[in-house]
PDB file of N, CA and C in Angstrom:
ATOM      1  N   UNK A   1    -128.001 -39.620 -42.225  1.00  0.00           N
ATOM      2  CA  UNK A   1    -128.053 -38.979 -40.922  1.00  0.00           C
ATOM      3  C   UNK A   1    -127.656 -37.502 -41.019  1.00  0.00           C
ATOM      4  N   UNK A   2    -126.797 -37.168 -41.533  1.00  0.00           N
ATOM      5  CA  UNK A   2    -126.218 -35.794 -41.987  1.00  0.00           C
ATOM      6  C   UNK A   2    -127.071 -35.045 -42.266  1.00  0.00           C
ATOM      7  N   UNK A   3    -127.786 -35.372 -43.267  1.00  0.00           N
ATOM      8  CA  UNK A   3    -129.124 -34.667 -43.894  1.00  0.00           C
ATOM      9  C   UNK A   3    -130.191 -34.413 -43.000  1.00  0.00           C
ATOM     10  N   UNK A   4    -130.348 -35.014 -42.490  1.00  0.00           N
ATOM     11  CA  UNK A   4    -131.137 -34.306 -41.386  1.00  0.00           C
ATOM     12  C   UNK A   4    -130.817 -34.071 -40.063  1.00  0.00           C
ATOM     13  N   UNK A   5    -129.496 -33.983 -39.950  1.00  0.00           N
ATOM     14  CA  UNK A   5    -129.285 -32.712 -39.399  1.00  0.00           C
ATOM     15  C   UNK A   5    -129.568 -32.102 -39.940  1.00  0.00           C
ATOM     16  N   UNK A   6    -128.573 -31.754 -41.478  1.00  0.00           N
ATOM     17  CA  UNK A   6    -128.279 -30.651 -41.983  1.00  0.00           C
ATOM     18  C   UNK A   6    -130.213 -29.910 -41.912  1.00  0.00           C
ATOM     19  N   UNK A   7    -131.236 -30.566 -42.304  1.00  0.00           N
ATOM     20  CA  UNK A   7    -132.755 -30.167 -42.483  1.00  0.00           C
ATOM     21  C   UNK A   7    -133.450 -29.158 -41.149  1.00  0.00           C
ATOM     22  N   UNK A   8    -132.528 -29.968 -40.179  1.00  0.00           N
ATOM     23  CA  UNK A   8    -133.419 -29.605 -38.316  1.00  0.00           C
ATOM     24  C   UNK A   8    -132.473 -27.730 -38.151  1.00  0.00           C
ATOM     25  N   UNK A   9    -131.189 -27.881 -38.640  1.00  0.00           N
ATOM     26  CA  UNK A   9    -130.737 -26.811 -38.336  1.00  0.00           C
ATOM     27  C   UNK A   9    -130.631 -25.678 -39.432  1.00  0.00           C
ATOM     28  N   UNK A  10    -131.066 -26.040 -41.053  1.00  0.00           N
ATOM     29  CA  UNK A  10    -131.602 -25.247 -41.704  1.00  0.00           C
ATOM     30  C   UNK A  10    -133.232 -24.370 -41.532  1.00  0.00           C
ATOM     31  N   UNK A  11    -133.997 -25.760 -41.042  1.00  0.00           N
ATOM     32  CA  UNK A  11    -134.903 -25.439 -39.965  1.00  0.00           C
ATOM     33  C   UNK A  11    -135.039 -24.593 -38.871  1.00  0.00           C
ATOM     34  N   UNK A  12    -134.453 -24.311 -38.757  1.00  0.00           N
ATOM     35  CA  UNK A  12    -133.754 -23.864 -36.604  1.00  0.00           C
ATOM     36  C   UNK A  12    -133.609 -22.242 -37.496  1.00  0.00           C
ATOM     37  N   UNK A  13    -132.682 -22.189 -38.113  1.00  0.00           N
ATOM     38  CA  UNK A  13    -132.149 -21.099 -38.677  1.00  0.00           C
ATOM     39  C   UNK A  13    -133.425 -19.962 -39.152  1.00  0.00           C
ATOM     40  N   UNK A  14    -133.441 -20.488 -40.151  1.00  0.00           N
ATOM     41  CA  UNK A  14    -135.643 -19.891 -41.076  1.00  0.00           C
ATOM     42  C   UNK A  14    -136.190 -19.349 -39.451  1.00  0.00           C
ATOM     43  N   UNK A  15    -136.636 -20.262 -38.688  1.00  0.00           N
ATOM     44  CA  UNK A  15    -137.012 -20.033 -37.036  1.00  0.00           C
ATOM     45  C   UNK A  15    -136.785 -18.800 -36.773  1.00  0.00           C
ATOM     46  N   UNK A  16    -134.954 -18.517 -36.468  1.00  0.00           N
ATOM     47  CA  UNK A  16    -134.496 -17.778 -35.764  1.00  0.00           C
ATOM     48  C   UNK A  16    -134.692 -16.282 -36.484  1.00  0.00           C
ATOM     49  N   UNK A  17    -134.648 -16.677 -38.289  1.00  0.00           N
ATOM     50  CA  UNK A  17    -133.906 -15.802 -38.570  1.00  0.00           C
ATOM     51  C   UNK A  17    -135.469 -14.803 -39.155  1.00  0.00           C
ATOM     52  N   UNK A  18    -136.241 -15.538 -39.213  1.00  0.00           N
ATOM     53  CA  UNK A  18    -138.211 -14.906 -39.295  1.00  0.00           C
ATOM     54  C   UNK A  18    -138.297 -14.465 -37.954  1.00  0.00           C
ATOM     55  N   UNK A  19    -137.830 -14.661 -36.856  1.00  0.00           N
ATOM     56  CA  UNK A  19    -138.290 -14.222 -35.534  1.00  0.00           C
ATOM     57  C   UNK A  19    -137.721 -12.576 -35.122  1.00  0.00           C
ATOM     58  N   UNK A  20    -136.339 -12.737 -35.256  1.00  0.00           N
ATOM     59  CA  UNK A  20    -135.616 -11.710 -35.117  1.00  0.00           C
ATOM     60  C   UNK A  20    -135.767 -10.663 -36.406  1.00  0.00           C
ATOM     61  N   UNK A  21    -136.170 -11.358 -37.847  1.00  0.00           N
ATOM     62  CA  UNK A  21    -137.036 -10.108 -38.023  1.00  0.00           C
ATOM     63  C   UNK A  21    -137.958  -9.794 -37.847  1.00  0.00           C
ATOM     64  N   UNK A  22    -138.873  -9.917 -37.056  1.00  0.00           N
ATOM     65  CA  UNK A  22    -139.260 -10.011 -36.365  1.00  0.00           C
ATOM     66  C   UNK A  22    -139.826  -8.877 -35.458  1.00  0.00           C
ATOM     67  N   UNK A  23    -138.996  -8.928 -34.647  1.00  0.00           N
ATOM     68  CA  UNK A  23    -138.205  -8.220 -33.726  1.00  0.00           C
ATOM     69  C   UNK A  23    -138.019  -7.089 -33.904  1.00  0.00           C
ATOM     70  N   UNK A  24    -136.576  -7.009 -34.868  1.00  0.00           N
ATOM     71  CA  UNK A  24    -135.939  -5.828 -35.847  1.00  0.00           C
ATOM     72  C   UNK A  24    -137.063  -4.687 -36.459  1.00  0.00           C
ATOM     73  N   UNK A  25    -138.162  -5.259 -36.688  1.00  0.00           N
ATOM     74  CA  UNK A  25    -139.252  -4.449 -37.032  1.00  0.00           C
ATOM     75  C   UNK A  25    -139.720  -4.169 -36.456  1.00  0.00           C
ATOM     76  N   UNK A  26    -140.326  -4.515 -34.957  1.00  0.00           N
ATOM     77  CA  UNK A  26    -141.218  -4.365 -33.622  1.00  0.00           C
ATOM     78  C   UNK A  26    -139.892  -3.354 -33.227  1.00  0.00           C
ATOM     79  N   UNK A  27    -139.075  -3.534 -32.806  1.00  0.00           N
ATOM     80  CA  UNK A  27    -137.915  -2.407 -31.620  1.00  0.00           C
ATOM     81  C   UNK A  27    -137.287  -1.377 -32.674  1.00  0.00           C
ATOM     82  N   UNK A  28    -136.850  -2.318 -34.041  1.00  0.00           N
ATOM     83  CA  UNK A  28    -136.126  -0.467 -34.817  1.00  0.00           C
ATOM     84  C   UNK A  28    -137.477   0.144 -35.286  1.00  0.00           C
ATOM     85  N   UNK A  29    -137.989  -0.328 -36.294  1.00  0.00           N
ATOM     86  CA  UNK A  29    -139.020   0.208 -37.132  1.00  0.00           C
ATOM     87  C   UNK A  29    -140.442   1.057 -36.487  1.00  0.00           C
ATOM     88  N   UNK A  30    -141.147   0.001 -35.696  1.00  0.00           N
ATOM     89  CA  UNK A  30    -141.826   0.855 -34.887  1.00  0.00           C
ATOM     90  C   UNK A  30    -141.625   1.972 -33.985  1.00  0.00           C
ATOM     91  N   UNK A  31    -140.501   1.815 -32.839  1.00  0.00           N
ATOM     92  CA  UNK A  31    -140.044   2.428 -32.408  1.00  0.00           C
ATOM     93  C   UNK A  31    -139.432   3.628 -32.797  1.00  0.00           C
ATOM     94  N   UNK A  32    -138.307   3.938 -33.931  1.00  0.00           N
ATOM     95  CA  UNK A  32    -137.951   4.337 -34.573  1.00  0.00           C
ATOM     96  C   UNK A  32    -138.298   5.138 -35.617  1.00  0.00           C
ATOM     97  N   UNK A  33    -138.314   4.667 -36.648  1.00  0.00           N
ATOM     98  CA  UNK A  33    -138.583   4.905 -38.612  1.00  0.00           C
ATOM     99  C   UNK A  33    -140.227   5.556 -38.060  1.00  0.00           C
ATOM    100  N   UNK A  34    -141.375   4.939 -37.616  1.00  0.00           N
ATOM    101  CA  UNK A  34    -142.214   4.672 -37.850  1.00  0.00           C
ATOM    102  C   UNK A  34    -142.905   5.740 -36.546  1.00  0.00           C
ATOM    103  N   UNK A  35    -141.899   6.117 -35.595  1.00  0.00           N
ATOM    104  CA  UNK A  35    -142.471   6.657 -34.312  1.00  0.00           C
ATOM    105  C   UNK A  35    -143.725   7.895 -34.460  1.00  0.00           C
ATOM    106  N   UNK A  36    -143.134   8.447 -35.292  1.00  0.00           N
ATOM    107  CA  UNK A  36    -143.717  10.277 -35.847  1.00  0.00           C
ATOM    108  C   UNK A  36    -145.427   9.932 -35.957  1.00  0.00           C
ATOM    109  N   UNK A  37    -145.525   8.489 -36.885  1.00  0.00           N
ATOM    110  CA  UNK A  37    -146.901   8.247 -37.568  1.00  0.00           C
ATOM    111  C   UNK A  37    -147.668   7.421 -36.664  1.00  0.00           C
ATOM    112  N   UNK A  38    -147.032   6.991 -35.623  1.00  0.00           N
ATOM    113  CA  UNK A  38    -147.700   5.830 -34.795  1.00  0.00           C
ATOM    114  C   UNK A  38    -147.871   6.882 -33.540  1.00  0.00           C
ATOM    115  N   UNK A  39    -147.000   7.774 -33.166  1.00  0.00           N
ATOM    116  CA  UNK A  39    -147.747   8.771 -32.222  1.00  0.00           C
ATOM    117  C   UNK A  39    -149.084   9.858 -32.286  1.00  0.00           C
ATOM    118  N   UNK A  40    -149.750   8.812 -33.332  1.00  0.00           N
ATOM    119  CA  UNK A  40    -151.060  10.219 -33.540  1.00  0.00           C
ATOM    120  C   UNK A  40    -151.585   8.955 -32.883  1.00  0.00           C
ATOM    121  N   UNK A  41    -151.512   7.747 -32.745  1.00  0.00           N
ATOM    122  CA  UNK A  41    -152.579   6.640 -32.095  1.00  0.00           C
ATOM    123  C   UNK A  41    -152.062   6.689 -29.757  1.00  0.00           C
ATOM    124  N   UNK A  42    -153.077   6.425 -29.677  1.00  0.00           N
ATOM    125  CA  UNK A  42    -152.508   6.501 -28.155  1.00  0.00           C
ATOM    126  C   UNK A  42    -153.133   4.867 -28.321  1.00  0.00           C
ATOM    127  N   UNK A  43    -152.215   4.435 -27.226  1.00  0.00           N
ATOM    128  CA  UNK A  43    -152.214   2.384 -26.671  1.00  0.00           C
ATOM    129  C   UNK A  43    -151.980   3.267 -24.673  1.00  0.00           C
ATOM    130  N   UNK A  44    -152.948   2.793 -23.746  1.00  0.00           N
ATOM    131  CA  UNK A  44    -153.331   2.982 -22.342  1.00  0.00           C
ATOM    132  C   UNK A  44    -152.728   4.352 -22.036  1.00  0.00           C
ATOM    133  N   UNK A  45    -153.431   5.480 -23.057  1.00  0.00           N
ATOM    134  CA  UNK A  45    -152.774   6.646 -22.593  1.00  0.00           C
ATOM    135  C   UNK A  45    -151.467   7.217 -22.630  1.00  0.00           C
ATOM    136  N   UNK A  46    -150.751   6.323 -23.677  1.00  0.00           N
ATOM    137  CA  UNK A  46    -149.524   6.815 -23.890  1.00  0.00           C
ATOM    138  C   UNK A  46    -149.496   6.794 -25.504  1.00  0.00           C
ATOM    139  N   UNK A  47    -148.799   7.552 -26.142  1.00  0.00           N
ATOM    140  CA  UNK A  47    -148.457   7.928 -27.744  1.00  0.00           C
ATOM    141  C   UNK A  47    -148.154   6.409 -28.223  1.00  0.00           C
ATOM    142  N   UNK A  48    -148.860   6.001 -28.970  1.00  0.00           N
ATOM    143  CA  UNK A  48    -148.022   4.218 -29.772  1.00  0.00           C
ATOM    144  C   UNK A  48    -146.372   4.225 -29.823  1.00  0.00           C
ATOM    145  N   UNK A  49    -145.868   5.104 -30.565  1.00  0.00           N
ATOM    146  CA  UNK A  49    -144.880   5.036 -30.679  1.00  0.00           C
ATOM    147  C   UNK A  49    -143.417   5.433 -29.882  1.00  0.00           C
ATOM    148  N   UNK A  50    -143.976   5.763 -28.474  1.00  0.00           N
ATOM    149  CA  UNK A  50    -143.494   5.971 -27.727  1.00  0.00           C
ATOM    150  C   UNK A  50    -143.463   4.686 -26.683  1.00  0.00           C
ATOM    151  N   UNK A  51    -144.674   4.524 -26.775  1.00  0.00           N
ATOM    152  CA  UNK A  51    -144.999   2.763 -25.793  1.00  0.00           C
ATOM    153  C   UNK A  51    -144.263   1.708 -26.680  1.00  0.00           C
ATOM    154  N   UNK A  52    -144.518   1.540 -27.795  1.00  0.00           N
ATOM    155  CA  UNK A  52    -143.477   0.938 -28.541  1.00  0.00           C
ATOM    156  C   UNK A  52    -141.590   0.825 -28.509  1.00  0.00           C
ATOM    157  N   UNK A  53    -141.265   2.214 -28.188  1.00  0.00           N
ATOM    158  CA  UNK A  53    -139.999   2.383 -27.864  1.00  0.00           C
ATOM    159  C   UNK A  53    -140.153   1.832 -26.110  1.00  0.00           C
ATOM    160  N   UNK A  54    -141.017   1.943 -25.289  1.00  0.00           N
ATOM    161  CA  UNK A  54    -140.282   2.112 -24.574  1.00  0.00           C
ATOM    162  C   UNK A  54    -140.667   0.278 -23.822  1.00  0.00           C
ATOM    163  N   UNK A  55    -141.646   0.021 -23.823  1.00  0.00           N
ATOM    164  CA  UNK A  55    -142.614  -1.087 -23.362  1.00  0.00           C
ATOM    165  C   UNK A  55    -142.861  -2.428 -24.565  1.00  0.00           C
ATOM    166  N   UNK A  56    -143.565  -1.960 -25.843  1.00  0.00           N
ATOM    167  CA  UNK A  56    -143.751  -2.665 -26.654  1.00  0.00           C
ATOM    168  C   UNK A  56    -143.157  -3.790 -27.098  1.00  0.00           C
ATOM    169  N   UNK A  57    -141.863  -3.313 -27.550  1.00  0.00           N
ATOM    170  CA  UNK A  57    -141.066  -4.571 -28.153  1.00  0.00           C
ATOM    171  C   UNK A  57    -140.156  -5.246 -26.958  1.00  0.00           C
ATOM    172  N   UNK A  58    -140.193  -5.454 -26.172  1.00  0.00           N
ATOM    173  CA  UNK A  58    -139.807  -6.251 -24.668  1.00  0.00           C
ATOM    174  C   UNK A  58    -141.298  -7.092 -24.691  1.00  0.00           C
ATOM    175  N   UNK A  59    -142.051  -6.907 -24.507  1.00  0.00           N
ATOM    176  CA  UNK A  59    -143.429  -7.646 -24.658  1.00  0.00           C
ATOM    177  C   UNK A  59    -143.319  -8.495 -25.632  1.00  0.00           C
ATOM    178  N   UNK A  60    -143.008  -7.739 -27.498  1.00  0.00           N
ATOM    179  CA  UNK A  60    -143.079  -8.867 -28.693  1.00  0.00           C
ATOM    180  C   UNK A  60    -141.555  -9.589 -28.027  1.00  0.00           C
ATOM    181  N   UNK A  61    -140.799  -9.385 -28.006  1.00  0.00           N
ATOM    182  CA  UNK A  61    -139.487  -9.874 -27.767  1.00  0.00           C
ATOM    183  C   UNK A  61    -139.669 -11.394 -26.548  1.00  0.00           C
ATOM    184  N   UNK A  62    -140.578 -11.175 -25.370  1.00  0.00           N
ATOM    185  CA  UNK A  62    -140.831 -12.114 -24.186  1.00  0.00           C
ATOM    186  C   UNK A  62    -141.861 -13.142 -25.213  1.00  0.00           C
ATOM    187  N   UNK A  63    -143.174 -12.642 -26.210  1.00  0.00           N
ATOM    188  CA  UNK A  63    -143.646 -13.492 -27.018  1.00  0.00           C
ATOM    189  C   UNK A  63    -143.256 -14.445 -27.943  1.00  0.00           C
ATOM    190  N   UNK A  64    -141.661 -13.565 -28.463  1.00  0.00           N
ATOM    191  CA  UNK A  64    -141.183 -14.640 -29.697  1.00  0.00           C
ATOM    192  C   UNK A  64    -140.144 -15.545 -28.803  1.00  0.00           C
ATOM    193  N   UNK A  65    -139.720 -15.326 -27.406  1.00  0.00           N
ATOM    194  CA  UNK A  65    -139.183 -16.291 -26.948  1.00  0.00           C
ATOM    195  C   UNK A  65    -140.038 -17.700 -26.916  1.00  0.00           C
ATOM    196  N   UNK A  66    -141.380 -17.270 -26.290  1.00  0.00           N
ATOM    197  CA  UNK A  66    -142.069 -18.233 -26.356  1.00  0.00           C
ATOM    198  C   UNK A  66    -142.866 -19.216 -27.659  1.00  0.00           C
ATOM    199  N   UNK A  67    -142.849 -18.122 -28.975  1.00  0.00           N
ATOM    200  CA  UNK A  67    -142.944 -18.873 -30.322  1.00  0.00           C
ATOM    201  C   UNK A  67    -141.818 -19.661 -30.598  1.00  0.00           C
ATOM    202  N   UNK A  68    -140.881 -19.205 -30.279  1.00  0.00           N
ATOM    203  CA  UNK A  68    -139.263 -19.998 -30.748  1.00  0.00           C
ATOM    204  C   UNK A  68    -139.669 -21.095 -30.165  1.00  0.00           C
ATOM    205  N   UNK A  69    -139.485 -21.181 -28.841  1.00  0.00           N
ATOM    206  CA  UNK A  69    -139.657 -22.667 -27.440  1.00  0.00           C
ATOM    207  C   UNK A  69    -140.660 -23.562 -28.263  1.00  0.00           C
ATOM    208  N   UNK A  70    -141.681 -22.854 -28.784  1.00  0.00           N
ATOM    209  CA  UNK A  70    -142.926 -23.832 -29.453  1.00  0.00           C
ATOM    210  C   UNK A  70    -142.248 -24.068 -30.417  1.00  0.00           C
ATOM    211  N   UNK A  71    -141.801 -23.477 -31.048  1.00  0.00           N
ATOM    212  CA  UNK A  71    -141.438 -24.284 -32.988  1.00  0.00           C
ATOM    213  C   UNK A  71    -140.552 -24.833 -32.788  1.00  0.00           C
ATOM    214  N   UNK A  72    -139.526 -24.731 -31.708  1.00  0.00           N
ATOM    215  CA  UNK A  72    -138.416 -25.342 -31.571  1.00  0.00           C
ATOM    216  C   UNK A  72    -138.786 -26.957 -31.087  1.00  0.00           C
ATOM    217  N   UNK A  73    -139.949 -27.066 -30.101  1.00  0.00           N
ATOM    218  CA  UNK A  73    -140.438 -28.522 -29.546  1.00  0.00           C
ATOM    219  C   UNK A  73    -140.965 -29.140 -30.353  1.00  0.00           C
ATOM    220  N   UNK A  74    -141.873 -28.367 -31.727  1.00  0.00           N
ATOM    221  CA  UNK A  74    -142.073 -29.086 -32.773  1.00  0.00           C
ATOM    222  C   UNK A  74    -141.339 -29.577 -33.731  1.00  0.00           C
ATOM    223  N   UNK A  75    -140.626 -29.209 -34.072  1.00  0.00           N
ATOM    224  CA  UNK A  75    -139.715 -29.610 -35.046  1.00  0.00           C
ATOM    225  C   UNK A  75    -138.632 -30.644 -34.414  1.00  0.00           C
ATOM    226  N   UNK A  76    -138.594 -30.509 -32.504  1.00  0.00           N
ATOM    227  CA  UNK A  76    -137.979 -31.864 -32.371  1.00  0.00           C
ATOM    228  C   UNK A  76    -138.811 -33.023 -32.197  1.00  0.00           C
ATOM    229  N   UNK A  77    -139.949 -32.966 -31.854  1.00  0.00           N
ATOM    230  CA  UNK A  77    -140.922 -33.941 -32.047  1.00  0.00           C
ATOM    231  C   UNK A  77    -140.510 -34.576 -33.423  1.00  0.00           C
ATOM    232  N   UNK A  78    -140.796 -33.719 -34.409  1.00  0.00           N
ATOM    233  CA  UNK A  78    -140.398 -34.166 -35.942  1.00  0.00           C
ATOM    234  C   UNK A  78    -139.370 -35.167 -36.258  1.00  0.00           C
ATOM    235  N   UNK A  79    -138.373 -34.280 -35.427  1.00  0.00           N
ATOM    236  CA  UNK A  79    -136.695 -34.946 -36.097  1.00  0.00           C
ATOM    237  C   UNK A  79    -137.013 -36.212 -35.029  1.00  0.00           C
ATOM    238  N   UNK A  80    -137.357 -36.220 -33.831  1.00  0.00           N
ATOM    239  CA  UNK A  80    -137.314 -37.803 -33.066  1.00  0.00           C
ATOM    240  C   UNK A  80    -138.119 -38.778 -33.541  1.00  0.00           C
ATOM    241  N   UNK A  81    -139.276 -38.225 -34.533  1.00  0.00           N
ATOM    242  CA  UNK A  81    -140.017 -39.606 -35.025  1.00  0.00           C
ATOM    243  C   UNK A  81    -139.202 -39.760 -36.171  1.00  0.00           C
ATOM    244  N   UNK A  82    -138.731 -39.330 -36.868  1.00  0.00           N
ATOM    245  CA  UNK A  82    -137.566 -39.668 -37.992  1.00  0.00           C
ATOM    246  C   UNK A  82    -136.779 -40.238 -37.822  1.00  0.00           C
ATOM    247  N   UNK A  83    -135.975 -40.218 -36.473  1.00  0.00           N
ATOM    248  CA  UNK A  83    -134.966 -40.733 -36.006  1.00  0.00           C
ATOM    249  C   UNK A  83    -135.277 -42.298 -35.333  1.00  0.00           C
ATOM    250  N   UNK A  84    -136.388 -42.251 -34.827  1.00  0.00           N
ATOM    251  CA  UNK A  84    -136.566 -43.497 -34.320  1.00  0.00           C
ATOM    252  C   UNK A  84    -137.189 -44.197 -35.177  1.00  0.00           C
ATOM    253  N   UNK A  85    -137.725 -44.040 -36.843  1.00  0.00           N
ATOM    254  CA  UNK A  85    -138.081 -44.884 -37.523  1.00  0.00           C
ATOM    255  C   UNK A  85    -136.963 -45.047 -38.685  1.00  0.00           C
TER     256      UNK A  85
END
């Protein structure tokens, strides 16, 4: 039984921890590191890397909530047919 816990929340973790980088790359990197080279592109009339700072990663950020919610329902699907057999 231990063990899978220990599997669902090593699981959970990989999830969290691919998402938020994720993230970390969409809000620092783009935004950020990356702003100078992504402002020669315009996204609805505004500089990329400015829509990125300011709009962008709130958008990826509302998306990976909703990838998490999904991988998270799959993987309990998983652990409950394990559990009940």
């Amino acid at each position: 039984m231990n063990d899978k816990k220990t599997n669902y929340w090593n699981n959970n973790l990989k999830y969290v921890g691919i998402l938020l980088s994720v993230w970390f790359i969409v809000s620092f990197g783009f935004s950020i590191l990356l702003k100078d080279y992504l402002d020669s592109y315009s996204f609805a009339g505004f500089k990329l890397g400015f829509w990125f700072a300011q709009q962008g990663s709130m958008y990826v950020f509302v998306i990976i909530i909703f990838i998490y919610v999904y991988l998270i329902n799959s993987l309990d699907r998983v652990y409950k047919k394990e559990k009940d057999n």
